[in-house]
Protein backbone atom coordinates (compact mmCIF):
# COMPACT_ATOMS: atom_id res chain seq x y z
CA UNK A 1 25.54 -27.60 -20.64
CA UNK A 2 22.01 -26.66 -19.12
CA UNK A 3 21.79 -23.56 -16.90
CA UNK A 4 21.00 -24.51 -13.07
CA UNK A 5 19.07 -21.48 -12.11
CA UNK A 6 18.54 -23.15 -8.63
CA UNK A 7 22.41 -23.35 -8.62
CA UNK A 8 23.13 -20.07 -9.44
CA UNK A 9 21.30 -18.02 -6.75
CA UNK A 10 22.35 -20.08 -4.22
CA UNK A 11 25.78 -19.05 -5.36
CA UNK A 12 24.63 -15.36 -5.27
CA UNK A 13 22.96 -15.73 -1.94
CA UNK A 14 26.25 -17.43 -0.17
CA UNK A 15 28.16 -14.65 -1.98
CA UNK A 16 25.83 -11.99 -0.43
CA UNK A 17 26.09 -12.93 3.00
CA UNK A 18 29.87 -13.55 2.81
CA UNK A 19 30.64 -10.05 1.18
CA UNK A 20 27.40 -7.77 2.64
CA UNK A 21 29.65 -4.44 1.94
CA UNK A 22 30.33 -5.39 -1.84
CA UNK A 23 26.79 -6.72 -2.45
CA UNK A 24 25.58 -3.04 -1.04
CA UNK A 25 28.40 -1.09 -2.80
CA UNK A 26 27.55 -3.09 -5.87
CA UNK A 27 23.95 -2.31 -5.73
CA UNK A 28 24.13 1.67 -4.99
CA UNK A 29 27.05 1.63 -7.75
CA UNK A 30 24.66 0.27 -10.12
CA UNK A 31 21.33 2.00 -9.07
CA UNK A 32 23.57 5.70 -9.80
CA UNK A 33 24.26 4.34 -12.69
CA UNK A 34 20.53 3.74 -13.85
CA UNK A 35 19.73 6.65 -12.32
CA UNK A 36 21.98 8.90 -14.07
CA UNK A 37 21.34 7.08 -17.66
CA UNK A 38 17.39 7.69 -16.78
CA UNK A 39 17.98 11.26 -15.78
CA UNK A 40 16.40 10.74 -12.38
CA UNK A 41 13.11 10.05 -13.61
CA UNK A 42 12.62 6.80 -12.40
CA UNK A 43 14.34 7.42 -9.00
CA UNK A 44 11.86 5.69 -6.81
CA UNK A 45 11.55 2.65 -8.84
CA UNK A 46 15.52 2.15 -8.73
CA UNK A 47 15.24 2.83 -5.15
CA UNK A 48 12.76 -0.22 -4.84
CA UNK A 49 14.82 -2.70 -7.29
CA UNK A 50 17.86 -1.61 -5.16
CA UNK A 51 15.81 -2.87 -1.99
CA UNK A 52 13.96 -6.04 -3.39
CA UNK A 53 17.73 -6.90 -4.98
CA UNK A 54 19.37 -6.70 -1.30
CA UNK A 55 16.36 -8.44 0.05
CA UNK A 56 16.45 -10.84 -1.84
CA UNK A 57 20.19 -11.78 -1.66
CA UNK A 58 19.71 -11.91 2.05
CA UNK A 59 21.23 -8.35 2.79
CA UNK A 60 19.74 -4.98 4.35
CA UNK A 61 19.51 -1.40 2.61
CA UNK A 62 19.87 0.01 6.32
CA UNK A 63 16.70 1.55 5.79
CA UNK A 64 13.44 0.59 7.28
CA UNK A 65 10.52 -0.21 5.61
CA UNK A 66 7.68 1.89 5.45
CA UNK A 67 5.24 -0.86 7.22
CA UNK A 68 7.29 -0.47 10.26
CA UNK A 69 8.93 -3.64 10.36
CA UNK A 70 12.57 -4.21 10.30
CA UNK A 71 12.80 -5.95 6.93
CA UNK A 72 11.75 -9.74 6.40
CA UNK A 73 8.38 -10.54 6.36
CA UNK A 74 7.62 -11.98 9.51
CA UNK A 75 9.63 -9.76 11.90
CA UNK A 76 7.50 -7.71 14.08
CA UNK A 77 7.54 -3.65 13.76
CA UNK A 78 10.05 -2.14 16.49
CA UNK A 79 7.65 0.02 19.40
């Protein structure tokens, strides 16, 4: 049985934007985790991962990026 990579994200994607509170629970969960394990040293680079990861999955960290926009590229920066 091959793996469908294709397959499988589009699973993760329809599961992100049906369940947006778990994906985000599920992601800061995960990120304490790491952060804990790393002793905080790497704080900022979980911080990122947690944002690419909800990105990517079609959710929103709540937070804004630093560019000004409100998240996917192509939006235009709130004035």
């Amino acid at each position: 049985m091959a793996l469908n990579i294709g397959r499988l994200v589009g699973q993760a994607r329809r599961f992100a934007s049906q369940n947006p509170d778990k994906v985000t629970s599920g992601l800061d969960r995960l990120g304490d985790v790491v952060d804990r394990r790393t002793g905080g040293k790497h704080a900022s680079q979980i911080a990122k991962a947690k944002d690419a990861a909800s990105k990517a999955l079609g959710g929103s960290t709540g937070r804004r990026p630093e560019d000004g926009t409100d998240g996917p590229v192509g939006r235009r920066p709130h004035r």
